[in-house]
C-alpha atoms as a PDB file:
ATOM      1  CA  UNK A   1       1.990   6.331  -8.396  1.00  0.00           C
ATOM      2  CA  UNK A   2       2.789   3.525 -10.966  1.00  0.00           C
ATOM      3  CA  UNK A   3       6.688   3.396 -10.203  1.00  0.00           C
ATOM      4  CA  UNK A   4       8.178   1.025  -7.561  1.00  0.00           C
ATOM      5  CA  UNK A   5       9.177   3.379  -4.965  1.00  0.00           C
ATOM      6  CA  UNK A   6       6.634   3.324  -1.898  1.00  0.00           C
ATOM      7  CA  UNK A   7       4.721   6.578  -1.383  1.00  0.00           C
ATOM      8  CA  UNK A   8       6.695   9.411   0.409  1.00  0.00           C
ATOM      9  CA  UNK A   9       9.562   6.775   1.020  1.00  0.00           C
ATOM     10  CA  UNK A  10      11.755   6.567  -1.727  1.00  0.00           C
ATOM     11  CA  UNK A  11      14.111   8.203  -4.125  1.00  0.00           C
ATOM     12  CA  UNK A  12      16.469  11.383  -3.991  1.00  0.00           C
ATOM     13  CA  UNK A  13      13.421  13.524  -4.904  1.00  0.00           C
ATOM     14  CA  UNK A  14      11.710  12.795  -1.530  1.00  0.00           C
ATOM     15  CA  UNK A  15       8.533  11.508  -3.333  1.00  0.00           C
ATOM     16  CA  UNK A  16       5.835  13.818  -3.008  1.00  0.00           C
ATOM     17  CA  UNK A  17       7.034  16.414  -0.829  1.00  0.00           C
ATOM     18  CA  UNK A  18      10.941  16.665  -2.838  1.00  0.00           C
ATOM     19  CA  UNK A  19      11.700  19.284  -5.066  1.00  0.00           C
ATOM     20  CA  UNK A  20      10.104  19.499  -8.468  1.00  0.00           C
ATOM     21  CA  UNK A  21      11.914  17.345 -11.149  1.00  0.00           C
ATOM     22  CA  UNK A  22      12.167  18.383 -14.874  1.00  0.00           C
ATOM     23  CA  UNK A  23       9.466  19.819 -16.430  1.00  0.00           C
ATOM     24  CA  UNK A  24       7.746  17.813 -18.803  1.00  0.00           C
ATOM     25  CA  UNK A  25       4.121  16.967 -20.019  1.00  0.00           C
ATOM     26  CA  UNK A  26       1.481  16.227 -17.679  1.00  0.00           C
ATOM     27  CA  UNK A  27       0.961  12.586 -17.056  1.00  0.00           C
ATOM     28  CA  UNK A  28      -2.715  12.456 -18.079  1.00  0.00           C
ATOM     29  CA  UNK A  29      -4.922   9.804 -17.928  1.00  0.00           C
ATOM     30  CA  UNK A  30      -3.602   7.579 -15.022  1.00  0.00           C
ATOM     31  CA  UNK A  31      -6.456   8.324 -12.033  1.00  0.00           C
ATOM     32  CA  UNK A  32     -10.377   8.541 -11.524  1.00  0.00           C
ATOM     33  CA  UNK A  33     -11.301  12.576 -11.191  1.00  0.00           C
ATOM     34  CA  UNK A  34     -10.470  13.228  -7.496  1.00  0.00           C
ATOM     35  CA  UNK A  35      -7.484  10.954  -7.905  1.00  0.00           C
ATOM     36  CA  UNK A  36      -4.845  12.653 -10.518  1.00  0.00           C
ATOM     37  CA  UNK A  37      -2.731  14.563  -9.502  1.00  0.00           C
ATOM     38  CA  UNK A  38      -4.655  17.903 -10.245  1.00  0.00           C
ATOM     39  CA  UNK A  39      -1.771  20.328 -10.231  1.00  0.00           C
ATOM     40  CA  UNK A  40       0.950  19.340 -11.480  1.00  0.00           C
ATOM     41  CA  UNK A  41       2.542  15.630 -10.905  1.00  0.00           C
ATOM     42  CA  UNK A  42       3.674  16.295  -7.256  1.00  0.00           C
ATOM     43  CA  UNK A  43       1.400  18.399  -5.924  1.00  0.00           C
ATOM     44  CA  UNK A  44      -2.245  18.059  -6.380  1.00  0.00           C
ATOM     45  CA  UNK A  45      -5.015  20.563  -5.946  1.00  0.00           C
ATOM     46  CA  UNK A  46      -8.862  21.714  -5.926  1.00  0.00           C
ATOM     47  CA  UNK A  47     -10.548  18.462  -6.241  1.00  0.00           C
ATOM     48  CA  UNK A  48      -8.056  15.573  -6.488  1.00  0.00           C
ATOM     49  CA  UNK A  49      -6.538  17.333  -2.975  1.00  0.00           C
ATOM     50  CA  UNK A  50      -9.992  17.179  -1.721  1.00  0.00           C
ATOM     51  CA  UNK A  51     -10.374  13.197  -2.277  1.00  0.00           C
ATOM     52  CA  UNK A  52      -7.102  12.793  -0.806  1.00  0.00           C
ATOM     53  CA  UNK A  53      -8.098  14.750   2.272  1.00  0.00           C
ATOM     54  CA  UNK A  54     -11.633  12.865   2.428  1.00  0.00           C
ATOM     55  CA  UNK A  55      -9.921   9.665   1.750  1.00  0.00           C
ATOM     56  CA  UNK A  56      -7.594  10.283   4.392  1.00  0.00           C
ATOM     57  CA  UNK A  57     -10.030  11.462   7.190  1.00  0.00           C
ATOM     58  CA  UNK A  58     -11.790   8.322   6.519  1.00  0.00           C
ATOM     59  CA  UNK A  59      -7.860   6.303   7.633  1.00  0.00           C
ATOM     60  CA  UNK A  60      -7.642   8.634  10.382  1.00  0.00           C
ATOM     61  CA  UNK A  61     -11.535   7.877  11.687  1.00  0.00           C
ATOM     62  CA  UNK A  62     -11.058   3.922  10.994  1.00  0.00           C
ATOM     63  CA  UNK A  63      -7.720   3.374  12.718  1.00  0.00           C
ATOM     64  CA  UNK A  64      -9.859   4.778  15.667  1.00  0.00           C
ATOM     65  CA  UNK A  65     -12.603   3.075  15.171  1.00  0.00           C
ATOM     66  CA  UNK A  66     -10.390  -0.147  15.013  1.00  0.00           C
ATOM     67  CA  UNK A  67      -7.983   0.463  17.704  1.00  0.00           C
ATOM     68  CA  UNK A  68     -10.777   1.624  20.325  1.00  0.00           C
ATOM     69  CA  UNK A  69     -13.085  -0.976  19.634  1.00  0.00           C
ATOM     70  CA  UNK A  70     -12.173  -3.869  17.648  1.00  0.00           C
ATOM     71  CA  UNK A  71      -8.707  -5.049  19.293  1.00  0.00           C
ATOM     72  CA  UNK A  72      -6.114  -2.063  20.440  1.00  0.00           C
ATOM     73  CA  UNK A  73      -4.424  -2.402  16.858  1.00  0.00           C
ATOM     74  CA  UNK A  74      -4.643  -0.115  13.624  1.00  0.00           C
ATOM     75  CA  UNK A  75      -6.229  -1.190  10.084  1.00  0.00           C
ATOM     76  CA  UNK A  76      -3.359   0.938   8.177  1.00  0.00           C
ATOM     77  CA  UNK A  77      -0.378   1.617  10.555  1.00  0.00           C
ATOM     78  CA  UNK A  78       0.769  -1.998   9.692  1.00  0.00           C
ATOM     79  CA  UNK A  79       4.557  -0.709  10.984  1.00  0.00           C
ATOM     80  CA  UNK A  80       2.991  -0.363  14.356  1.00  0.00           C
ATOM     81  CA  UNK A  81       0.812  -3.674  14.059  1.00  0.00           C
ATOM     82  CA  UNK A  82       4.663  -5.271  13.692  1.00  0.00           C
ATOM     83  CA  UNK A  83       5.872  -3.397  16.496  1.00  0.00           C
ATOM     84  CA  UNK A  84       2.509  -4.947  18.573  1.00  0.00           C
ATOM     85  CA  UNK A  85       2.919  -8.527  16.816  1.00  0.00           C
ATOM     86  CA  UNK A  86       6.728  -8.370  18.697  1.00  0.00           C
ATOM     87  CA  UNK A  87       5.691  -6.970  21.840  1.00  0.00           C
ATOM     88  CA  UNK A  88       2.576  -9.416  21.864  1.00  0.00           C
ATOM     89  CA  UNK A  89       5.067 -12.046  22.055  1.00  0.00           C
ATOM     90  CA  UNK A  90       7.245 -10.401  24.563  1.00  0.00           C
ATOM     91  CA  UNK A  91       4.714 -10.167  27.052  1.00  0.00           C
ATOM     92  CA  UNK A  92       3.220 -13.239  26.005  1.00  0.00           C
ATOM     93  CA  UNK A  93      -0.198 -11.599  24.954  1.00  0.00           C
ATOM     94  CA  UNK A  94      -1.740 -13.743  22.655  1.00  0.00           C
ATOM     95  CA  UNK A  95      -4.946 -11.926  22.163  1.00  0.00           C
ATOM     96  CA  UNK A  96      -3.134  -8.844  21.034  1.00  0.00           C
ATOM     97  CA  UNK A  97      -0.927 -10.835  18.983  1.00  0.00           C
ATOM     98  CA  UNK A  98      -4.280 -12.554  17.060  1.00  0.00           C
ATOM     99  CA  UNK A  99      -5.544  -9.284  16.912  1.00  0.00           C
ATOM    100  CA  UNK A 100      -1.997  -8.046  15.094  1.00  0.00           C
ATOM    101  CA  UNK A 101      -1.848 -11.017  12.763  1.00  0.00           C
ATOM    102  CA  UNK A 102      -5.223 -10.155  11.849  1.00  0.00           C
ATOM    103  CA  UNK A 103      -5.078  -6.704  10.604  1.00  0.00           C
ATOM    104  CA  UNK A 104      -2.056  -7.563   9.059  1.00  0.00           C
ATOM    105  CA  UNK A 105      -3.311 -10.502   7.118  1.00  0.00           C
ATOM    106  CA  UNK A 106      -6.355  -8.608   6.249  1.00  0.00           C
ATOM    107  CA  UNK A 107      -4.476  -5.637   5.045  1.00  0.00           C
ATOM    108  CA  UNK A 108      -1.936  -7.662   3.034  1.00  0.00           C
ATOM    109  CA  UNK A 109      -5.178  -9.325   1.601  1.00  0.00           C
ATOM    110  CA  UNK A 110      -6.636  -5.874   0.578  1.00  0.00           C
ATOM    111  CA  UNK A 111      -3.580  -4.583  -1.023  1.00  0.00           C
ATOM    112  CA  UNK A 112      -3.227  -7.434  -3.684  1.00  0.00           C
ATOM    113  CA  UNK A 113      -7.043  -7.805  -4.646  1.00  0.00           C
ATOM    114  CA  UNK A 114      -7.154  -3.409  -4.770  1.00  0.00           C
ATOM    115  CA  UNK A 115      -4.054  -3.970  -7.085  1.00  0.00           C
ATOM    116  CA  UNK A 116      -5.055  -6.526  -9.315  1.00  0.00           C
ATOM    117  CA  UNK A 117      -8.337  -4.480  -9.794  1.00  0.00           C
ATOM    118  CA  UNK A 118      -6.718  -1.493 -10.832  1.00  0.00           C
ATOM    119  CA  UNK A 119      -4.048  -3.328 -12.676  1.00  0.00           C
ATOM    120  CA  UNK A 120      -4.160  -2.378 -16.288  1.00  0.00           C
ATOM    121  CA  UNK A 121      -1.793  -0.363 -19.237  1.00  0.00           C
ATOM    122  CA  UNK A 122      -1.005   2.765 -17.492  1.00  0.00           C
ATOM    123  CA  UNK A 123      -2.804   5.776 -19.350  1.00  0.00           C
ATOM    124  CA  UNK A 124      -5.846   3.803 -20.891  1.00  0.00           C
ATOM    125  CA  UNK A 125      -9.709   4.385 -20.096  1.00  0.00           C
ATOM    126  CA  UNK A 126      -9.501   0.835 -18.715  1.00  0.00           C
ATOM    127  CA  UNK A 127      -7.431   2.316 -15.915  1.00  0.00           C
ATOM    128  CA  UNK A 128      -9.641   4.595 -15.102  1.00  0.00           C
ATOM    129  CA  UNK A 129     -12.646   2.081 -14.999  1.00  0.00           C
ATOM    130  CA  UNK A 130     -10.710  -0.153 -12.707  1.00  0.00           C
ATOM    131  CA  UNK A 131      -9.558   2.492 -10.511  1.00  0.00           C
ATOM    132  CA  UNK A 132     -13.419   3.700  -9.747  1.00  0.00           C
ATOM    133  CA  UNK A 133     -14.383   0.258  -9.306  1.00  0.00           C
ATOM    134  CA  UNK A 134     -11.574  -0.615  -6.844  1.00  0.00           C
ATOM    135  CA  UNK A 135     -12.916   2.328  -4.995  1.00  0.00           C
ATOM    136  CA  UNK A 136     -16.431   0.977  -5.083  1.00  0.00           C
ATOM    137  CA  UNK A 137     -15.113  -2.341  -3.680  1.00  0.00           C
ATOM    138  CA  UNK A 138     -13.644  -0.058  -0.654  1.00  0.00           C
ATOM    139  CA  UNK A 139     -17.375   1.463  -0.489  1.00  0.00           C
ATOM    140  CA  UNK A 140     -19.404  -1.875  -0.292  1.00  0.00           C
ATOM    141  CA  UNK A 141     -16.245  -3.439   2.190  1.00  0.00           C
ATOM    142  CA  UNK A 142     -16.980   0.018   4.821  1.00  0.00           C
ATOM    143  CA  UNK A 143     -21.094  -0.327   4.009  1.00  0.00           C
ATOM    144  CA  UNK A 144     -20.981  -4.250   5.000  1.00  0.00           C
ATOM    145  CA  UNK A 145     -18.931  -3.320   7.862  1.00  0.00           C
ATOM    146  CA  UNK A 146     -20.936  -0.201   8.997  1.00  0.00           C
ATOM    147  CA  UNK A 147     -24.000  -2.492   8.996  1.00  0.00           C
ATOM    148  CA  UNK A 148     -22.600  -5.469  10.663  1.00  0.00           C
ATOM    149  CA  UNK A 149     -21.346  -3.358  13.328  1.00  0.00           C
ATOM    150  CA  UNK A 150     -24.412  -0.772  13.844  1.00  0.00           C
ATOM    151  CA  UNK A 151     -26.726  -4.882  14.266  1.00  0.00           C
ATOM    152  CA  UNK A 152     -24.207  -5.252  17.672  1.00  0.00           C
ATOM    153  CA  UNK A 153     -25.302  -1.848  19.076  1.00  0.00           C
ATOM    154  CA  UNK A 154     -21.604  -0.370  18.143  1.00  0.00           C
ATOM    155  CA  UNK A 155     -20.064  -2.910  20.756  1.00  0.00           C
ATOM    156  CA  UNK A 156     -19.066  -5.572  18.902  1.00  0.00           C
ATOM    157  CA  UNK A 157     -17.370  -8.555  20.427  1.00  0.00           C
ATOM    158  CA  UNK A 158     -16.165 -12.372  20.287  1.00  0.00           C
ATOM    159  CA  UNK A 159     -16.356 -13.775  16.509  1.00  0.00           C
ATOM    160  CA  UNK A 160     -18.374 -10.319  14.872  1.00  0.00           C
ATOM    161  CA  UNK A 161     -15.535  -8.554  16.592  1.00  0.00           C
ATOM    162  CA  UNK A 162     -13.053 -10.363  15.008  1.00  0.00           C
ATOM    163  CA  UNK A 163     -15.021  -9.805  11.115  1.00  0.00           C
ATOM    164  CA  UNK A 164     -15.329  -6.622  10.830  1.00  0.00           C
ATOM    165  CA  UNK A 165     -11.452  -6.003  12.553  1.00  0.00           C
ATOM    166  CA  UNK A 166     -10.333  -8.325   9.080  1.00  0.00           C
ATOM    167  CA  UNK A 167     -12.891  -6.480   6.693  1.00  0.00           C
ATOM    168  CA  UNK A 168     -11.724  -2.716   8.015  1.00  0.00           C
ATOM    169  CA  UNK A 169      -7.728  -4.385   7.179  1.00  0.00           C
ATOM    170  CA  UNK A 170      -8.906  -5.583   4.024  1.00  0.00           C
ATOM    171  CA  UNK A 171     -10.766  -1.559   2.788  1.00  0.00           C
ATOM    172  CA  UNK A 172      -7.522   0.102   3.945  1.00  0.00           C
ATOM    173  CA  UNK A 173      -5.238  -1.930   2.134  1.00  0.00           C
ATOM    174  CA  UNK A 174      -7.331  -1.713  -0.654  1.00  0.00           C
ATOM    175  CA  UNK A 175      -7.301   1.630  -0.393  1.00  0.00           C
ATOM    176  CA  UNK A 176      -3.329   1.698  -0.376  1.00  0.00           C
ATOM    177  CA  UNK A 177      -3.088  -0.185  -3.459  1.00  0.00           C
ATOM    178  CA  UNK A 178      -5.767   2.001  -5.304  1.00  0.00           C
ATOM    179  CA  UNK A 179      -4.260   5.559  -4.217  1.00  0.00           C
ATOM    180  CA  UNK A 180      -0.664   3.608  -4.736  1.00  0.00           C
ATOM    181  CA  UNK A 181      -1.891   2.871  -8.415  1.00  0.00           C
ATOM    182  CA  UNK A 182      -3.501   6.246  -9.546  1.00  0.00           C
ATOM    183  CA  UNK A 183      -2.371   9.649  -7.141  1.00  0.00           C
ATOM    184  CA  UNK A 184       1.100  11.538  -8.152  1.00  0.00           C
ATOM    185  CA  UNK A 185       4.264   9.529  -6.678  1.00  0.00           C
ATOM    186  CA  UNK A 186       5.115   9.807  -2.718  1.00  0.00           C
ATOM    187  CA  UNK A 187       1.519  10.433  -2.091  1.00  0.00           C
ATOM    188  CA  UNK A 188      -0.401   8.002   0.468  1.00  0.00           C
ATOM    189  CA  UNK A 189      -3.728   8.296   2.153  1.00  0.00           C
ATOM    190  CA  UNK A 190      -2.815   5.495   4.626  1.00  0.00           C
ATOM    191  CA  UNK A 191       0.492   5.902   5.621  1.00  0.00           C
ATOM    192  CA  UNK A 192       2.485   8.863   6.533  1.00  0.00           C
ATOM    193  CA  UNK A 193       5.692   8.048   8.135  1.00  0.00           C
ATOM    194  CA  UNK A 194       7.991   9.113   5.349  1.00  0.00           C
ATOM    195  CA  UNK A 195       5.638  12.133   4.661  1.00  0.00           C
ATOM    196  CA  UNK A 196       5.954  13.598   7.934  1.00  0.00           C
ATOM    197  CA  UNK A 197       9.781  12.925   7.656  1.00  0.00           C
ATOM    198  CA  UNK A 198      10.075  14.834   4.990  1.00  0.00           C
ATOM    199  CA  UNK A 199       7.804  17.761   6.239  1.00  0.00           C
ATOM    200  CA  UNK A 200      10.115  17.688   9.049  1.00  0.00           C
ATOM    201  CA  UNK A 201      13.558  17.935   6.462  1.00  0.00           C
ATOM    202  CA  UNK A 202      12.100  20.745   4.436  1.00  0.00           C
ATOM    203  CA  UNK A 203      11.457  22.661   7.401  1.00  0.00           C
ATOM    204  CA  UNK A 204      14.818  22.445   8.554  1.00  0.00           C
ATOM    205  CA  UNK A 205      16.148  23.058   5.971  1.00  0.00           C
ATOM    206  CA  UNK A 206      14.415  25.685   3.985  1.00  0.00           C
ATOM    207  CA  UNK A 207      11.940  26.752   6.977  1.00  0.00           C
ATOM    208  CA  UNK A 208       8.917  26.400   5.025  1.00  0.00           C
ATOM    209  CA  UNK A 209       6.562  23.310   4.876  1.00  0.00           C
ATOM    210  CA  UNK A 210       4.893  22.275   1.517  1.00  0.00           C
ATOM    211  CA  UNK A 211       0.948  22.224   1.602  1.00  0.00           C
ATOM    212  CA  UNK A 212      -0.525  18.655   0.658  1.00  0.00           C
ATOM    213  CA  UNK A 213       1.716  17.310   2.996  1.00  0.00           C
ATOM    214  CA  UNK A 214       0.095  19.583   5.938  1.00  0.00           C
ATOM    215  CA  UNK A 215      -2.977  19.594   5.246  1.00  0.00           C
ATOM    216  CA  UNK A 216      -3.455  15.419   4.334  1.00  0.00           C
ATOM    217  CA  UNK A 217      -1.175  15.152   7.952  1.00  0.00           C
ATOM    218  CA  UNK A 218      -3.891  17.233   9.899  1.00  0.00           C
ATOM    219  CA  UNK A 219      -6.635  15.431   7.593  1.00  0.00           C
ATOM    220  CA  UNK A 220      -5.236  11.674   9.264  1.00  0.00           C
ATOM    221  CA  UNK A 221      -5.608  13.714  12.932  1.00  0.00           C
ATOM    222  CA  UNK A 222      -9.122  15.167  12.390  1.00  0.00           C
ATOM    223  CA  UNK A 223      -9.954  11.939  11.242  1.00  0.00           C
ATOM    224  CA  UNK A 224      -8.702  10.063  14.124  1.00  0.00           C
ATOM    225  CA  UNK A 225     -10.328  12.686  16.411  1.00  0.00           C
ATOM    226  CA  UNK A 226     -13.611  12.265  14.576  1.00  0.00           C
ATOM    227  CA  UNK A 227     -13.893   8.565  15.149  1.00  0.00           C
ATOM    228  CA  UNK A 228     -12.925   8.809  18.575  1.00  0.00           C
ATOM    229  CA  UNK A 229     -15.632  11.145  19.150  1.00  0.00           C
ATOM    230  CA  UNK A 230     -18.431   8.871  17.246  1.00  0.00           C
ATOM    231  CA  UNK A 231     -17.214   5.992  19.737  1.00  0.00           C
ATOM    232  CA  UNK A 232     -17.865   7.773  22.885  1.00  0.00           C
ATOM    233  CA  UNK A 233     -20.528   9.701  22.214  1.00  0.00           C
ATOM    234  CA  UNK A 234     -22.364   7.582  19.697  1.00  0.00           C
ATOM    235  CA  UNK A 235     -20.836   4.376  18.846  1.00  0.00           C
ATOM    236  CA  UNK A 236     -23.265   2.426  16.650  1.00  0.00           C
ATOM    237  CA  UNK A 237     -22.707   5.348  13.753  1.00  0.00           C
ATOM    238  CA  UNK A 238     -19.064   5.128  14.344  1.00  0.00           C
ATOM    239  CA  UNK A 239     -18.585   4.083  10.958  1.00  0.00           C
ATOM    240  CA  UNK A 240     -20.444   6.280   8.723  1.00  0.00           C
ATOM    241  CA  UNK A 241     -17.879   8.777   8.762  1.00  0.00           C
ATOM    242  CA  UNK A 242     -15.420   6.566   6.575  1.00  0.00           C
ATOM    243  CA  UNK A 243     -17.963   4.665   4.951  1.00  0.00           C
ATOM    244  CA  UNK A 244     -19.423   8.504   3.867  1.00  0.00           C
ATOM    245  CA  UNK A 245     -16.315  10.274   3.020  1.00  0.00           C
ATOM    246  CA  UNK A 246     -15.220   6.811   0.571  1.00  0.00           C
ATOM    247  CA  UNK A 247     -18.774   6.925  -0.598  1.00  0.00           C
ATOM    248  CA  UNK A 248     -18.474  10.566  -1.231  1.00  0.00           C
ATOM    249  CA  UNK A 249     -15.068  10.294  -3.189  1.00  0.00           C
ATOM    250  CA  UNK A 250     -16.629   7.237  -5.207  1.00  0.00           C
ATOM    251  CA  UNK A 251     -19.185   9.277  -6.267  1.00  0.00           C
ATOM    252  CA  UNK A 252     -17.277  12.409  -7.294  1.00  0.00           C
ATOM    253  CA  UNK A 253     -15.275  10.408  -9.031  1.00  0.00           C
ATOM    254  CA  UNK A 254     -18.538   8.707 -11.654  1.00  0.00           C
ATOM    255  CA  UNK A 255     -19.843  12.675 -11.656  1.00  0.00           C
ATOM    256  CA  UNK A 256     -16.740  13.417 -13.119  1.00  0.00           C
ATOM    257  CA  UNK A 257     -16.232  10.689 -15.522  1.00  0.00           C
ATOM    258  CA  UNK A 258     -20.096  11.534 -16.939  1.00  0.00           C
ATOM    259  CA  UNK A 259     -18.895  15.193 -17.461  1.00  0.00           C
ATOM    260  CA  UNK A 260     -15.293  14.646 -18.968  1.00  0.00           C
ATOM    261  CA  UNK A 261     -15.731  11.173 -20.579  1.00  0.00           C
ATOM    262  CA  UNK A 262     -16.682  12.603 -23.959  1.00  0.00           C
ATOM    263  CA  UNK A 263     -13.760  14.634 -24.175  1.00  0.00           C
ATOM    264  CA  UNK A 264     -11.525  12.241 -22.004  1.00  0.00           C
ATOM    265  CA  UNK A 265     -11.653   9.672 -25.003  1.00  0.00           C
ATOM    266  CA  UNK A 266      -9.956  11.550 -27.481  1.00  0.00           C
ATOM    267  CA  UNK A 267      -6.397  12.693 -27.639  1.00  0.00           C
ATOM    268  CA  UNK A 268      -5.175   9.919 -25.080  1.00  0.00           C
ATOM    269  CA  UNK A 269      -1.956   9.372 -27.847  1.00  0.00           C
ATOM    270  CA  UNK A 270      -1.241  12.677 -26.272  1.00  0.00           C
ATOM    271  CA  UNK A 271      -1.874  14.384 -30.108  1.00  0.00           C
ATOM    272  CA  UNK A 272      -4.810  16.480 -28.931  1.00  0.00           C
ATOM    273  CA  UNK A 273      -7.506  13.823 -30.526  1.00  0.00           C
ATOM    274  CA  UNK A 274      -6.049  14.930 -34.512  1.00  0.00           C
ATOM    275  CA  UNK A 275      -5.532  11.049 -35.117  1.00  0.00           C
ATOM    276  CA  UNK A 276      -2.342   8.998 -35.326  1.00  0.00           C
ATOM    277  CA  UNK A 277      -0.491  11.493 -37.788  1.00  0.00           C
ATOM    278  CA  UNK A 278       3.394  11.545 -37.499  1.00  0.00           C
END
């Protein structure tokens, strides 16, 4: 997702859910395993739809986490932290407004470090170094968090509260900017608004809905409904589930690499590894 239109926002092809554009060679090279577009540019599949769906449980379960217990706002809804940040001021809530201005700031934070990690010349190895190790960052921002909050008993409160509310912004927008950076274009992990829009065209208009889209929707839900659960039934593991499914996708992503690098660094001048021949 390299080009300047925001995932499943943008364009007359409707991003990642729009029809098919010309055929063409695959666009190799741009994402960790787990992370490239498996299928074809628009649609991924096998494992890079399974990252997406892990990596997307993990929003679902942290917006829960956040909005139950660290403030009544969301670590990667940051339309709907604006909409609180106004209504903060309409009702003249300031703790809700800190709370908004918080999450925002962190998230704003985590998008332009998890971009300048994975910055780098689209296609190269380098890429997909940076891309893996942005994803690590995400792993040892959840693990801090996961331990800070399991030392307060899963009730956080006052200035711990207020920590681990910026450091859950800070993954999430971190993870926006990496899945920005490497998945096929229109796809998001974090945000769905324009996903579920266009869900909601195609079925009107063709009476069919396409798969990702469905299945990474329902993934944000489960998510949502898993962290729930861990905060009411057992709220000091609350956030294992994100930190594990990131950790998990982290880690299929260096098994990968070790199996594919030999063969990943030839042919990357899209010649099949014969050399630089004409």
């Amino acid at each position: 997702m390299s080009d300047s239109r925001p995932p499943g926002e943008g364009g007359p092809e409707g991003g990642a859910d729009g029809p098919a554009g010309p055929a063409g060679p695959p666009d190799r090279g741009r994402a960790p395993s787990g992370l490239k577009g498996g299928s074809g540019r628009d649609r991924p599949g096998g494992a890079d739809l399974a990252a997406a769906v892990a990596l997307t449980v993990a929003t679902g379960s942290m917006d829960a986490v956040a909005f139950l217990s660290l403030g009544g706002v969301f670590t990667s809804v940051m339309t709907a932290n604006l909409s609180l940040l106004g209504m903060s001021a309409g009702t003249r809530d300031p703790q809700l407004a800190g709370n908004a201005a918080l999450a925002l700031t962190g998230y704003v934070l985590g998008t332009l470090v998890g971009g300048r990690i994975v910055h780098g010349p689209g296609g190269s190895p380098g890429r997909r170094r940076l891309a893996r190790r942005a994803l690590a960052v995400e792993v040892l921002a959840l693990g801090a968090l996961w331990g800070l909050w399991a030392s307060a008993g899963g009730h956080p409160a006052g200035g711990r509260r207020t920590g681990l509310l910026a450091l859950a912004a800070v993954a999430m927008g971190g993870q926006s900017a990496l899945v920005r950076a490497v998945a096929p274009p229109g796809m998001s992990t974090t945000y769905f608004t324009g996903m579920l829009t266009n869900l909601l065209a195609d079925l009107a208009a063709t009476g069919r809905v396409r798969r990702v889209t469905a299945t990474l929707l329902a993934a944000l839900v489960a998510g949502a409904a898993g962290g729930g659960l861990l905060i009411a039934l057992a709220p000091p593991a609350a956030p294992a589930l994100p930190t594990g499914l990131v950790a998990a996708v982290w880690l299929g992503s260096l098994a990968s690499a070790a199996r594919t690098g030999p063969r990943g660094r030839g042919g990357r001048d899209g010649r099949g590894g014969r050399g630089g021949r004409g």
